[in-house]
C-alpha atoms as a PDB file:
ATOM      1  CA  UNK A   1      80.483 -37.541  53.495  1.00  0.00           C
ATOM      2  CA  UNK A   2      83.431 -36.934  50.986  1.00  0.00           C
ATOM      3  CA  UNK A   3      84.722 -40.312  52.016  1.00  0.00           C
ATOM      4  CA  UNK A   4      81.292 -42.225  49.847  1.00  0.00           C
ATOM      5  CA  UNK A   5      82.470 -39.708  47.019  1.00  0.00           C
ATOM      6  CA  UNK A   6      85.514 -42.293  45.861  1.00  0.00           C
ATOM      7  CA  UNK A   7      84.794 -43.926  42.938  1.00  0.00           C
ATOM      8  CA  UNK A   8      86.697 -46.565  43.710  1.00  0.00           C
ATOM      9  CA  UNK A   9      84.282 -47.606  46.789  1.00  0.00           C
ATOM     10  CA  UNK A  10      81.615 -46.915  44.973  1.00  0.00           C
ATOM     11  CA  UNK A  11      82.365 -49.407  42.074  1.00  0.00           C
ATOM     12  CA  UNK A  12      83.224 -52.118  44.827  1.00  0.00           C
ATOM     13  CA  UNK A  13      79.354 -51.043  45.983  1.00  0.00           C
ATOM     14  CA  UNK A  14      77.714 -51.048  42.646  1.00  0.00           C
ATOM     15  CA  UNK A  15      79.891 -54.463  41.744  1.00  0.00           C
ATOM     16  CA  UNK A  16      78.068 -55.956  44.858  1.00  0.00           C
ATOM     17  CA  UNK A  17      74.570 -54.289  44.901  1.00  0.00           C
ATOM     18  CA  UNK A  18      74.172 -54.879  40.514  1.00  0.00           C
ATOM     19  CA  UNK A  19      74.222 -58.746  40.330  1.00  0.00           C
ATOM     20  CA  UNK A  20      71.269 -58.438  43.271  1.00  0.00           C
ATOM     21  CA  UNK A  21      69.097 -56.026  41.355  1.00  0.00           C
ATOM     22  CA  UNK A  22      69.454 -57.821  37.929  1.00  0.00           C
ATOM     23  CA  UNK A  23      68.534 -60.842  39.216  1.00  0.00           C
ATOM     24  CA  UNK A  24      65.357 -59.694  41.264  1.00  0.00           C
ATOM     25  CA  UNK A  25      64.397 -57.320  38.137  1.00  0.00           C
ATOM     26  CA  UNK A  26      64.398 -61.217  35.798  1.00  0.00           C
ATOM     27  CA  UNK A  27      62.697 -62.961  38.547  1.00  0.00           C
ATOM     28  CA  UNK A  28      60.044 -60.554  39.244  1.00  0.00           C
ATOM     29  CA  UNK A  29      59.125 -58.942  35.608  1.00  0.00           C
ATOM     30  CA  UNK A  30      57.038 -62.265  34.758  1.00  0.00           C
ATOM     31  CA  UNK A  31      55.266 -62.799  37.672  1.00  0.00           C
ATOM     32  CA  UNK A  32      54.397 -59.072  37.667  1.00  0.00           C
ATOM     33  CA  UNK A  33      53.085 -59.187  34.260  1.00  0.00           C
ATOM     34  CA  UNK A  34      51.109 -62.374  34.828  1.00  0.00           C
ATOM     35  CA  UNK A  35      49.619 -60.959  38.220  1.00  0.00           C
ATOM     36  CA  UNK A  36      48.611 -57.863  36.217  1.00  0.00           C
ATOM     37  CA  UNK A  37      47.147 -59.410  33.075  1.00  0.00           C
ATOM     38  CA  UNK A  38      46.424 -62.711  33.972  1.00  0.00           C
ATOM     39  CA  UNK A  39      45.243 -63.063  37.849  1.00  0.00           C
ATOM     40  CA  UNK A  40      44.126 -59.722  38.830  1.00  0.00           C
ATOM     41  CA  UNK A  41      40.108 -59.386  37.606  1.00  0.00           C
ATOM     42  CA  UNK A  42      39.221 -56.542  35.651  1.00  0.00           C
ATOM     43  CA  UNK A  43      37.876 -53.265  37.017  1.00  0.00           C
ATOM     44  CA  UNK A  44      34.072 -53.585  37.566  1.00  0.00           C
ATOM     45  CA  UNK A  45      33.714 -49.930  35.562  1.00  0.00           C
ATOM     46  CA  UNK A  46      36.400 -50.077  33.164  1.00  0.00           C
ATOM     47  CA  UNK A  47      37.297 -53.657  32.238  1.00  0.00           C
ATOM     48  CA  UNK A  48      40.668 -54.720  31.059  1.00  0.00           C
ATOM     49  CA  UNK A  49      41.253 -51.270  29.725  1.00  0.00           C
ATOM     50  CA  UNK A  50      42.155 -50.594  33.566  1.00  0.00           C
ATOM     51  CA  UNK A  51      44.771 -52.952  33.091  1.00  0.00           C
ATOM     52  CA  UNK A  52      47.354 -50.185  31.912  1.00  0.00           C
ATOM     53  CA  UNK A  53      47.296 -48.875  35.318  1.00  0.00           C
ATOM     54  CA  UNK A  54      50.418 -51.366  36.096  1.00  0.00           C
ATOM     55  CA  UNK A  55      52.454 -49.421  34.046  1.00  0.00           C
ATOM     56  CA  UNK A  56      51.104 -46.382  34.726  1.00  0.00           C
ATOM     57  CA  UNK A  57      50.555 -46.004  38.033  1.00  0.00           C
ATOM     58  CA  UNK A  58      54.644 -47.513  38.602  1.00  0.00           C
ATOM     59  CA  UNK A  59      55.778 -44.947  35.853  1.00  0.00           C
ATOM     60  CA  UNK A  60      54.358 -41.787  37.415  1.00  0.00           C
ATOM     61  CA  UNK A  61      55.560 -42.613  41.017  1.00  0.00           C
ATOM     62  CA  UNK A  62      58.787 -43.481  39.508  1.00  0.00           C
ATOM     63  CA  UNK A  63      58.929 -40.327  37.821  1.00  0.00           C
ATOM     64  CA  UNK A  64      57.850 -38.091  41.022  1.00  0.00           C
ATOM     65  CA  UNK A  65      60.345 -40.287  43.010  1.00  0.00           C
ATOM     66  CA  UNK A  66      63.341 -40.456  40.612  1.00  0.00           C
ATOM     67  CA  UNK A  67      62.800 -36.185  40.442  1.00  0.00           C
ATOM     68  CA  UNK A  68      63.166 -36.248  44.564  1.00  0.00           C
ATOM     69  CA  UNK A  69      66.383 -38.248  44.381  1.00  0.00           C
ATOM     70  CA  UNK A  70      67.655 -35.647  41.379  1.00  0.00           C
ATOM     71  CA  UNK A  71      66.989 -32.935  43.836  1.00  0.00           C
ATOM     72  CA  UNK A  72      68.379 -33.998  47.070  1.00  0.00           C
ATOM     73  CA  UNK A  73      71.776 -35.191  45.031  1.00  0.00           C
ATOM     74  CA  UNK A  74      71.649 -32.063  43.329  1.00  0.00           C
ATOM     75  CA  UNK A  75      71.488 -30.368  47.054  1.00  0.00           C
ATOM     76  CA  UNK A  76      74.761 -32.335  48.215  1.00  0.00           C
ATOM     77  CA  UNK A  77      76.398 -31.677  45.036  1.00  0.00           C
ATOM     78  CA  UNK A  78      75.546 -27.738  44.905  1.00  0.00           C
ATOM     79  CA  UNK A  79      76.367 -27.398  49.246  1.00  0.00           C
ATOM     80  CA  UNK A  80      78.865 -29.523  49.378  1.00  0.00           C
ATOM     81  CA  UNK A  81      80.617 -30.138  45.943  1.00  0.00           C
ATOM     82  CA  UNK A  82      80.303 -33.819  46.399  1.00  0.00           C
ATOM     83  CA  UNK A  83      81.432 -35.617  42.973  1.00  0.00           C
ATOM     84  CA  UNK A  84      79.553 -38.717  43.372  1.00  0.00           C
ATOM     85  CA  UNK A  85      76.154 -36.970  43.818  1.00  0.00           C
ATOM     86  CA  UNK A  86      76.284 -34.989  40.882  1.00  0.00           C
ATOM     87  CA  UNK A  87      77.537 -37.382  38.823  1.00  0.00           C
ATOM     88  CA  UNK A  88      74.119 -39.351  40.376  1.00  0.00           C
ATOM     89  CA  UNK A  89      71.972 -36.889  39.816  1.00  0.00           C
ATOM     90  CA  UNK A  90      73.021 -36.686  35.755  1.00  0.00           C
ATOM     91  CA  UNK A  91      72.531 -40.549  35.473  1.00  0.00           C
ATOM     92  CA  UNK A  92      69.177 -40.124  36.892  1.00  0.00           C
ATOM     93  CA  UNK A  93      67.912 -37.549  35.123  1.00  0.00           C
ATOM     94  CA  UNK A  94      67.268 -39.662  31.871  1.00  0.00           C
ATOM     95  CA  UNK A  95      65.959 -42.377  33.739  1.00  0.00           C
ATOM     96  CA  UNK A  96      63.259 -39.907  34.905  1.00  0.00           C
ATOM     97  CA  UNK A  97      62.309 -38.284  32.392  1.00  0.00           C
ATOM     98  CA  UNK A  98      61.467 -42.008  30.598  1.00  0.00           C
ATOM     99  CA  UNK A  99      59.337 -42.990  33.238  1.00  0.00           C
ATOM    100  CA  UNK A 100      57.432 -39.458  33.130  1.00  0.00           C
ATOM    101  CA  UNK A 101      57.283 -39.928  29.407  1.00  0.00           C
ATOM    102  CA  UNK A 102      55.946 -43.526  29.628  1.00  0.00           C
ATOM    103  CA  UNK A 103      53.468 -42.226  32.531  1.00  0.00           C
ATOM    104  CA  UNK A 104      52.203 -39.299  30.151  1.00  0.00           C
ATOM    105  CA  UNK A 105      51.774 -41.578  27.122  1.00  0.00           C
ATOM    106  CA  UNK A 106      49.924 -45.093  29.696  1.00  0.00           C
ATOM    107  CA  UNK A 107      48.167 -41.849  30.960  1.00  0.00           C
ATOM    108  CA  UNK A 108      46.848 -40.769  27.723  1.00  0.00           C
ATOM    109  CA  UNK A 109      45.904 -44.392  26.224  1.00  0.00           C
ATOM    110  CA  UNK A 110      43.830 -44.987  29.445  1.00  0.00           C
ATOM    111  CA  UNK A 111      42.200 -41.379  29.327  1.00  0.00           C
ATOM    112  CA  UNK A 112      40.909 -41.926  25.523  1.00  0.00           C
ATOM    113  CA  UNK A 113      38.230 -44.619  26.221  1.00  0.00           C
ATOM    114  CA  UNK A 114      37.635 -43.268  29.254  1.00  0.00           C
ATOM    115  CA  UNK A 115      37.338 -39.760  29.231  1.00  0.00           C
ATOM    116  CA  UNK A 116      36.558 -39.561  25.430  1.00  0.00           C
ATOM    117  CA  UNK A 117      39.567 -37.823  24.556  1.00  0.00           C
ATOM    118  CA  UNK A 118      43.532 -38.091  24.967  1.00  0.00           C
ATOM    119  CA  UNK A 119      44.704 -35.186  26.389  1.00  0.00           C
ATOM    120  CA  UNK A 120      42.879 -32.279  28.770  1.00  0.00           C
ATOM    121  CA  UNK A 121      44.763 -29.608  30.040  1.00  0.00           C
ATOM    122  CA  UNK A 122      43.799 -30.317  33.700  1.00  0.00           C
ATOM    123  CA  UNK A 123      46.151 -29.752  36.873  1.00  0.00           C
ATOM    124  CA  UNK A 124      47.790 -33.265  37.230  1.00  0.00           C
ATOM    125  CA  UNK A 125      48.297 -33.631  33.524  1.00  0.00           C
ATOM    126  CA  UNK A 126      50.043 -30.684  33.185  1.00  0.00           C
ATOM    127  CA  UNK A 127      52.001 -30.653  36.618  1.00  0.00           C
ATOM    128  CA  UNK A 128      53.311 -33.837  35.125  1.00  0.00           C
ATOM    129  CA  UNK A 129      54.277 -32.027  31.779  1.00  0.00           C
ATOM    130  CA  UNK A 130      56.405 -29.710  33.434  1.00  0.00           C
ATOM    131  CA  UNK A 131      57.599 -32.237  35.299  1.00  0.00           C
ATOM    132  CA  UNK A 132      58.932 -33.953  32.149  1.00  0.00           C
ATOM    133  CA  UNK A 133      60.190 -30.482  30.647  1.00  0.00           C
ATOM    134  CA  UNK A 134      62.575 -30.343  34.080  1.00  0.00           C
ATOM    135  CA  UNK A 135      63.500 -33.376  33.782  1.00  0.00           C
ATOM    136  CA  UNK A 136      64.753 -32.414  29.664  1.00  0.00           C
ATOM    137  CA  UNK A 137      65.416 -28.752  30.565  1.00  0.00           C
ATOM    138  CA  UNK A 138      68.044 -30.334  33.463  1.00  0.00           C
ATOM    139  CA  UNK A 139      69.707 -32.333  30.895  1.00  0.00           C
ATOM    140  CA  UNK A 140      70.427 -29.736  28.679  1.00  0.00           C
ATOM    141  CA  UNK A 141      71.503 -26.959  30.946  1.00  0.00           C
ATOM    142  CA  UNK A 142      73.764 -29.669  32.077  1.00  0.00           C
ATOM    143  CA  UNK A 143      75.662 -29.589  28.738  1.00  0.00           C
ATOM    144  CA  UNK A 144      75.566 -26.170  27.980  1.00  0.00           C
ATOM    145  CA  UNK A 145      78.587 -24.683  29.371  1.00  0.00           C
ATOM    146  CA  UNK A 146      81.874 -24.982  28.372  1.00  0.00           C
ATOM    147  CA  UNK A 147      83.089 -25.452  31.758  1.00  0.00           C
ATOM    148  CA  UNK A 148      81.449 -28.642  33.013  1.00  0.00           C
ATOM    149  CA  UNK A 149      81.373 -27.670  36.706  1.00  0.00           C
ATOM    150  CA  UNK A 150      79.239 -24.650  35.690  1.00  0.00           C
ATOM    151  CA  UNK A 151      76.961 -26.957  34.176  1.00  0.00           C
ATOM    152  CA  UNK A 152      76.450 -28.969  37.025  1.00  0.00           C
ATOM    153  CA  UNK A 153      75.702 -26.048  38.997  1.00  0.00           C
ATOM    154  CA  UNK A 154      73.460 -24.229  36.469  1.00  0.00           C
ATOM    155  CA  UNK A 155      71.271 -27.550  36.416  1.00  0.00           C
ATOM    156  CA  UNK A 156      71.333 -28.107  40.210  1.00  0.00           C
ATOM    157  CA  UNK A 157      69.744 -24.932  40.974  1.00  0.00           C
ATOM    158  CA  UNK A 158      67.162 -25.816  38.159  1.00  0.00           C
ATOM    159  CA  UNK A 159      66.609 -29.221  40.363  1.00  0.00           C
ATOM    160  CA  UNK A 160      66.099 -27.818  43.472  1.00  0.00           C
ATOM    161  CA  UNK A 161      63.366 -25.052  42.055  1.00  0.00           C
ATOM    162  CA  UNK A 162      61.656 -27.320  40.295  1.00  0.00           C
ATOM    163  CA  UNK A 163      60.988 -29.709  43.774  1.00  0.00           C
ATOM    164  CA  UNK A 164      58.488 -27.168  44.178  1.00  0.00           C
ATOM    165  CA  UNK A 165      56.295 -28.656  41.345  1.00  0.00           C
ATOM    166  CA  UNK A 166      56.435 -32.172  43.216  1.00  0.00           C
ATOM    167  CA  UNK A 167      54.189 -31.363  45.688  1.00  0.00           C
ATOM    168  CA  UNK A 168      51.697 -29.247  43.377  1.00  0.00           C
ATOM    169  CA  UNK A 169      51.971 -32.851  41.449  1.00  0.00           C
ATOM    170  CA  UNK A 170      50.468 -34.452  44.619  1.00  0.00           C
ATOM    171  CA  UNK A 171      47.812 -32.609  45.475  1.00  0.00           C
ATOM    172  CA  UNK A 172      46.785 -31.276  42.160  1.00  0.00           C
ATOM    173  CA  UNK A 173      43.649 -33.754  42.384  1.00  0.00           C
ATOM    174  CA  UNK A 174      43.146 -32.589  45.901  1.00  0.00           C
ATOM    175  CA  UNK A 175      43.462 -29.156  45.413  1.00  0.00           C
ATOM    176  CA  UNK A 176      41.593 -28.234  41.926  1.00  0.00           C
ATOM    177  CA  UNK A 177      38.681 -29.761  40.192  1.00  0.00           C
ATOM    178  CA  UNK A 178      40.242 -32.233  37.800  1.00  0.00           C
ATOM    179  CA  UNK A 179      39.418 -35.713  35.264  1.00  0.00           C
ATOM    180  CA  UNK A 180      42.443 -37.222  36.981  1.00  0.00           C
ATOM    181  CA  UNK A 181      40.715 -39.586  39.954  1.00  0.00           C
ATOM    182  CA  UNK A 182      41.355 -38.670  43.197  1.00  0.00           C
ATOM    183  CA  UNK A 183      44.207 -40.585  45.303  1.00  0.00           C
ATOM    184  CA  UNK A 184      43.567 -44.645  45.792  1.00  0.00           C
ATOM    185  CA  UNK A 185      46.253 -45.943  47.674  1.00  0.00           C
ATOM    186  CA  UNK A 186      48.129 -43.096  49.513  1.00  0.00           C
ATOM    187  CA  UNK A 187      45.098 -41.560  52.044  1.00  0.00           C
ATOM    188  CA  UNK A 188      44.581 -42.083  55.499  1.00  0.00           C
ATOM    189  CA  UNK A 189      41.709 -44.245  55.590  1.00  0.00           C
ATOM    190  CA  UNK A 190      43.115 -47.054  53.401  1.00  0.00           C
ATOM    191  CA  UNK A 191      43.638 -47.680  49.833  1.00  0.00           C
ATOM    192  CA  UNK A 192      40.095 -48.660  48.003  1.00  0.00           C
ATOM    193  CA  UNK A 193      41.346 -51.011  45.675  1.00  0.00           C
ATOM    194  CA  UNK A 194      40.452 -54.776  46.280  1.00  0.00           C
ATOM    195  CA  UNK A 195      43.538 -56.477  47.285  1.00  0.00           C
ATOM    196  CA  UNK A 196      43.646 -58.975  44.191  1.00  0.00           C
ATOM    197  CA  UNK A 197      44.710 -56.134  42.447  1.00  0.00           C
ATOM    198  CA  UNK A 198      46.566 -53.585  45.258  1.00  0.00           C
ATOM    199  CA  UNK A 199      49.099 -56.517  45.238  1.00  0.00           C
ATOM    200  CA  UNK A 200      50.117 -56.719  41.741  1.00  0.00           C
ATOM    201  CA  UNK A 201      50.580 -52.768  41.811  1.00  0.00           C
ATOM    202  CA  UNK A 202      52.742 -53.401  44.442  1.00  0.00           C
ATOM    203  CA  UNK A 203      54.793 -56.077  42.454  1.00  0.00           C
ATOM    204  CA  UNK A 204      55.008 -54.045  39.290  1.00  0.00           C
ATOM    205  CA  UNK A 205      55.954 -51.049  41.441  1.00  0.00           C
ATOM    206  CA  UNK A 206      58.864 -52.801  42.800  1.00  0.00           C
ATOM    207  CA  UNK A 207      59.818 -54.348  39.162  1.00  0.00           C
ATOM    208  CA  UNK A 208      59.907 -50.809  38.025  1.00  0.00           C
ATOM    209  CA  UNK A 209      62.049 -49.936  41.394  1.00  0.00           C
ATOM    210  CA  UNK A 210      64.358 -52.649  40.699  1.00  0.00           C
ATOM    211  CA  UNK A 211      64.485 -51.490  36.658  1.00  0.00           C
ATOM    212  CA  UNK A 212      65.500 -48.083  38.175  1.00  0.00           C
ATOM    213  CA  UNK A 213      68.361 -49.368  40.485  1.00  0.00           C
ATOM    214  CA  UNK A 214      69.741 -51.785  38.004  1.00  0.00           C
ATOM    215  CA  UNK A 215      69.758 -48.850  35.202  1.00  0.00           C
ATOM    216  CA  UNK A 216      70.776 -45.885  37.398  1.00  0.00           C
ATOM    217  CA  UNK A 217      74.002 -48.059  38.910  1.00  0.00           C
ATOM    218  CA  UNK A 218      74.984 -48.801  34.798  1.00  0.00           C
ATOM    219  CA  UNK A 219      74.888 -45.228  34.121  1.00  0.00           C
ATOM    220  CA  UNK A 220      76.653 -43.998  37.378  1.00  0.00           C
ATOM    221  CA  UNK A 221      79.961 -46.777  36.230  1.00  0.00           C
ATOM    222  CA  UNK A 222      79.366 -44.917  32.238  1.00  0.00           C
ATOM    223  CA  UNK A 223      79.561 -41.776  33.944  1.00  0.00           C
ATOM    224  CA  UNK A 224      82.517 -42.511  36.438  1.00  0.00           C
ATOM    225  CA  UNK A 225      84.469 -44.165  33.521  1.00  0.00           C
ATOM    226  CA  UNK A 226      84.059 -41.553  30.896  1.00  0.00           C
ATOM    227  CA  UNK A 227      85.258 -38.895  33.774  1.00  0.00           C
ATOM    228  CA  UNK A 228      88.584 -41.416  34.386  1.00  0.00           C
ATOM    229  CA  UNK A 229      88.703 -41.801  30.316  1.00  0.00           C
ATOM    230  CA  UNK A 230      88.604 -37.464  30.129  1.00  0.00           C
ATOM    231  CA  UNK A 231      91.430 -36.943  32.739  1.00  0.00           C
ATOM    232  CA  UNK A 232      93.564 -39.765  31.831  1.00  0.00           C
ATOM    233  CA  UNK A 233      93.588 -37.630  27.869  1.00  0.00           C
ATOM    234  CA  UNK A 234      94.274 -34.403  30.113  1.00  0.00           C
ATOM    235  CA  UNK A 235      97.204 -35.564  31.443  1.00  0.00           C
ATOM    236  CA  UNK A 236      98.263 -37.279  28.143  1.00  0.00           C
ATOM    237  CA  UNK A 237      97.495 -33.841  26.522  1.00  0.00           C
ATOM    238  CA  UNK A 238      99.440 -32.220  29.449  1.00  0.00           C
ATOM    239  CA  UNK A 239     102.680 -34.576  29.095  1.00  0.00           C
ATOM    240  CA  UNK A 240     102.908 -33.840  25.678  1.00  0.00           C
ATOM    241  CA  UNK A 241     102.824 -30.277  25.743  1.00  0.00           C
ATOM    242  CA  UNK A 242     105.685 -30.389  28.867  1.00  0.00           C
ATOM    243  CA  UNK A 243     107.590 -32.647  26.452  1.00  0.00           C
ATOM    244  CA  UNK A 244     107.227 -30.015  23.329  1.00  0.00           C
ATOM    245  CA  UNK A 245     108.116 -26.807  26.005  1.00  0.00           C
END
């Protein structure tokens, strides 16, 4: 495993994998949008207001899946110091906690007109609020130590506890009496929405997947730069104090 930790590879990776992502993210963001707010018909209950629910419903599972990646990097950086995982999990934390954000705010525009108001304190709602005060609270226990390795550590064991609220996530609307609709697409007997608007879900859901990748490999390079930029002063700082001794 410590061999996928070089940097090196992985720039030769990201160098390969970017162009691929950039280009599918420009190619599909249009036909998404005009799928979602052009072809697909209105909801027979709700109208076009339902029409937030392509960046909605792509946010939130963006936001539960970009927390499961954060964990299981945070695992293989915590059990087995791996550099490139941690370094992983710290570009993906922002990246999560924007989608959560933009799923709490879609979320809260779609419940005024329909439930009459724009926030309730029900199970999902909030499951997803602490979800979004993990995703900040990882971020800054991140930078709170002096000793950057600590950091990492501190934050991965916040990760990994905080998985637990992924599952409460998906089964809050299952499990207590809640506004938030039940589960349309993920159940065993078949999504229930109409197919002329299941697919342009799926299409936004991969533009949003895409937006992820492209974004996530940006921040890894920052990351893995600004690590080669600190030791490469280190040494410097190092050479000059051997020269003055």
């Amino acid at each position: 495993m410590q061999g996928y930790a070089n940097p090196l590879a992985f720039r030769r990776l990201a160098d390969r994998v970017l162009p691929w992502t950039l280009a599918g993210l420009a190619a599909l963001l249009p036909v998404g949008l005009y799928l979602a707010l052009v072809q697909a018909p209105p909801d027979y209950q709700q109208g076009d207001a339902a029409r937030i629910m392509y960046v909605h419903v792509p946010a939130a599972w963006m936001a539960l899946f970009t927390y499961t990646l954060l964990a299981l990097l945070s695992a293989v950086a915590w059990i087995w110091r791996h550099l490139l995982a941690e370094v992983a999990a710290r570009a993906a934390a922002p990246i999560g906690a924007a989608f959560t954000a933009v799923a709490l705010l879609s979320g809260s525009i779609w419940g005024k007109p329909m439930w009459g108001t724009w926030w309730v304190w029900d199970a999902r709602l909030t499951s997803v609020l602490i979800l979004f005060f993990l995703y900040l609270g990882y971020m800054a226990l991140h930078d709170a130590f002096e000793d950057p390795a600590r950091g990492a550590r501190a934050a991965s064991i916040l990760a990994l506890v905080g998985a637990v609220n992924l599952p409460i996530i998906k089964f809050s609307v299952d499990w207590w009496n809640t506004l938030h609709q039940p589960a349309s697409i993920m159940r065993l007997d078949g999504p229930t929405i109409a197919p002329s608007m299941l697919w342009p879900l799926f299409v936004m859901l991969l533009v949003f997947k895409l937006l992820f990748v492209s974004v996530w490999l940006l921040r890894i390079r920052a990351h893995l730069a600004e690590r080669r930029l600190q030791g490469l002063r280190a040494m410097g700082a190092r050479g000059v104090a051997a020269t003055a001794g």
